[in-house]
Protein backbone atom coordinates (compact mmCIF):
# COMPACT_ATOMS: atom_id res chain seq x y z
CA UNK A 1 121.64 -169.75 104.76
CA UNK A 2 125.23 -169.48 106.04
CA UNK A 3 126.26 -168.86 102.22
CA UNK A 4 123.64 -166.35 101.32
CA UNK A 5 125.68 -163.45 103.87
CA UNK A 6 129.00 -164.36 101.85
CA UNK A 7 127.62 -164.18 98.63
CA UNK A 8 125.54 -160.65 99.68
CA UNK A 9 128.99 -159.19 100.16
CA UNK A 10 130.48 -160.58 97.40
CA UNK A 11 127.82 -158.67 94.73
CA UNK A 12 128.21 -156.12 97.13
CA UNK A 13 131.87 -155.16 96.80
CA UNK A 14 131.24 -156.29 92.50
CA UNK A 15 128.95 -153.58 92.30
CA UNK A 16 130.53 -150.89 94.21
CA UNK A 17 134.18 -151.55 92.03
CA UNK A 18 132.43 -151.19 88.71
CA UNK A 19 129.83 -148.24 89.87
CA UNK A 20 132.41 -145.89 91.08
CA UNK A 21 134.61 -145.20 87.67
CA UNK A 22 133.19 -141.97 86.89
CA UNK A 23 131.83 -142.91 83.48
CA UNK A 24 128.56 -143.37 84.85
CA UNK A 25 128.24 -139.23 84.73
CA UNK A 26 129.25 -139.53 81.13
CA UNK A 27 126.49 -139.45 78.21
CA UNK A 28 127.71 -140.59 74.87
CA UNK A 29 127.04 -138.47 72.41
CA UNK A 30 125.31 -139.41 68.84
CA UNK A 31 127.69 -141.21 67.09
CA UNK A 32 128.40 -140.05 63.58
CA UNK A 33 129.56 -141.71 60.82
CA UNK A 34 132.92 -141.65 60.23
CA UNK A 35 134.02 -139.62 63.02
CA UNK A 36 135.50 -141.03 65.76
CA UNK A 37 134.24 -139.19 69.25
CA UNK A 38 134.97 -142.12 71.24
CA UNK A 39 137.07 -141.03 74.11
CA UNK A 40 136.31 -138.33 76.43
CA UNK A 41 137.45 -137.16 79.78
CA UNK A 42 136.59 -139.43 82.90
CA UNK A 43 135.18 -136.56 85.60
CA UNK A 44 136.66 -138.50 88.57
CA UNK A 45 139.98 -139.82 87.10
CA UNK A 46 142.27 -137.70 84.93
CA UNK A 47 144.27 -141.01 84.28
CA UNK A 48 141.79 -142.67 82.75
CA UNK A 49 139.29 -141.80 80.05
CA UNK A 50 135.69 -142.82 79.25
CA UNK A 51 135.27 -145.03 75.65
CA UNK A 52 131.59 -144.27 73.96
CA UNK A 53 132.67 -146.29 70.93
CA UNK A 54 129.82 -148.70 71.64
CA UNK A 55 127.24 -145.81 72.81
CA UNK A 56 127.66 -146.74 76.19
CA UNK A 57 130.68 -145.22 78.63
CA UNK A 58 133.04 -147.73 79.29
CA UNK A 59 136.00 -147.34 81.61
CA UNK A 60 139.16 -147.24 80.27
CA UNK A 61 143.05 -146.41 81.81
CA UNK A 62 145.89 -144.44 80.24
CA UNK A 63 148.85 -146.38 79.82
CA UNK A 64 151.50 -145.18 82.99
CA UNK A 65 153.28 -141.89 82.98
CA UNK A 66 150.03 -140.30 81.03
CA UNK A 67 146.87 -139.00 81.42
CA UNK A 68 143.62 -138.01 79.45
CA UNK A 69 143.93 -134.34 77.55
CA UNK A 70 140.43 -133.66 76.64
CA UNK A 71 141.60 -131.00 73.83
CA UNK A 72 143.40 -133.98 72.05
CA UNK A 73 140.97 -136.77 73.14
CA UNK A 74 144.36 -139.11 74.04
CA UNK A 75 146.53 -139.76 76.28
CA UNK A 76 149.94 -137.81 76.91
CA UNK A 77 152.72 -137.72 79.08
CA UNK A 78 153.11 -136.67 82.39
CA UNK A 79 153.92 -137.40 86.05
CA UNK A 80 150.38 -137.03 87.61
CA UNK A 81 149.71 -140.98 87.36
CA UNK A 82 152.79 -141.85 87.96
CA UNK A 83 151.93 -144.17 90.74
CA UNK A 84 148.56 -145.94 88.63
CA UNK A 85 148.93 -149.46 88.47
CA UNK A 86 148.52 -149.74 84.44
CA UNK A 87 146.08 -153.36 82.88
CA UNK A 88 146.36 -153.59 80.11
CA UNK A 89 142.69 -152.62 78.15
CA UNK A 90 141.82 -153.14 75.07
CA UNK A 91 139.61 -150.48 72.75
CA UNK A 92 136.30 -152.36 72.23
């Protein structure tokens, strides 16, 4: 009993860190072949983008000093995330 309150918070604070990325307001769309739609704009994060490569959203950051331009689909320069703490993410 004493362990079940500890491990309640533990899923707890798991679920709430991966829920809140924005790309759960994100639908993938179709995936064609050859093109390559697979990044678009995270709603809640302009340093980050959302990666649909696998048909589902997955969260993904800009490397520092950039941030997600929608009307290129990467990530460019600029101060706005200057203060993000970059990991290092690969493209699935």
């Amino acid at each position: 009993m004493k362990l079940l309150l500890p491990l309640v918070i533990l899923v707890v604070i798991a679920a709430s860190a991966y829920a809140n990325d924005g790309c759960h307001k994100v639908t993938c769309p179709a995936q064609v072949e050859g093109a390559k739609n697979w990044a678009h704009a995270n709603p809640d994060d302009p340093c980050s983008f959302c990666c649909c490569r696998t048909g589902e959203p997955k969260h993904k950051l800009c490397p520092p000093n950039t941030e997600f331009d929608p009307s290129q689909s990467k990530c460019v320069d600029s101060n706005r995330c200057l203060n993000r703490k970059f990991l290092m993410q690969l493209h699935d």
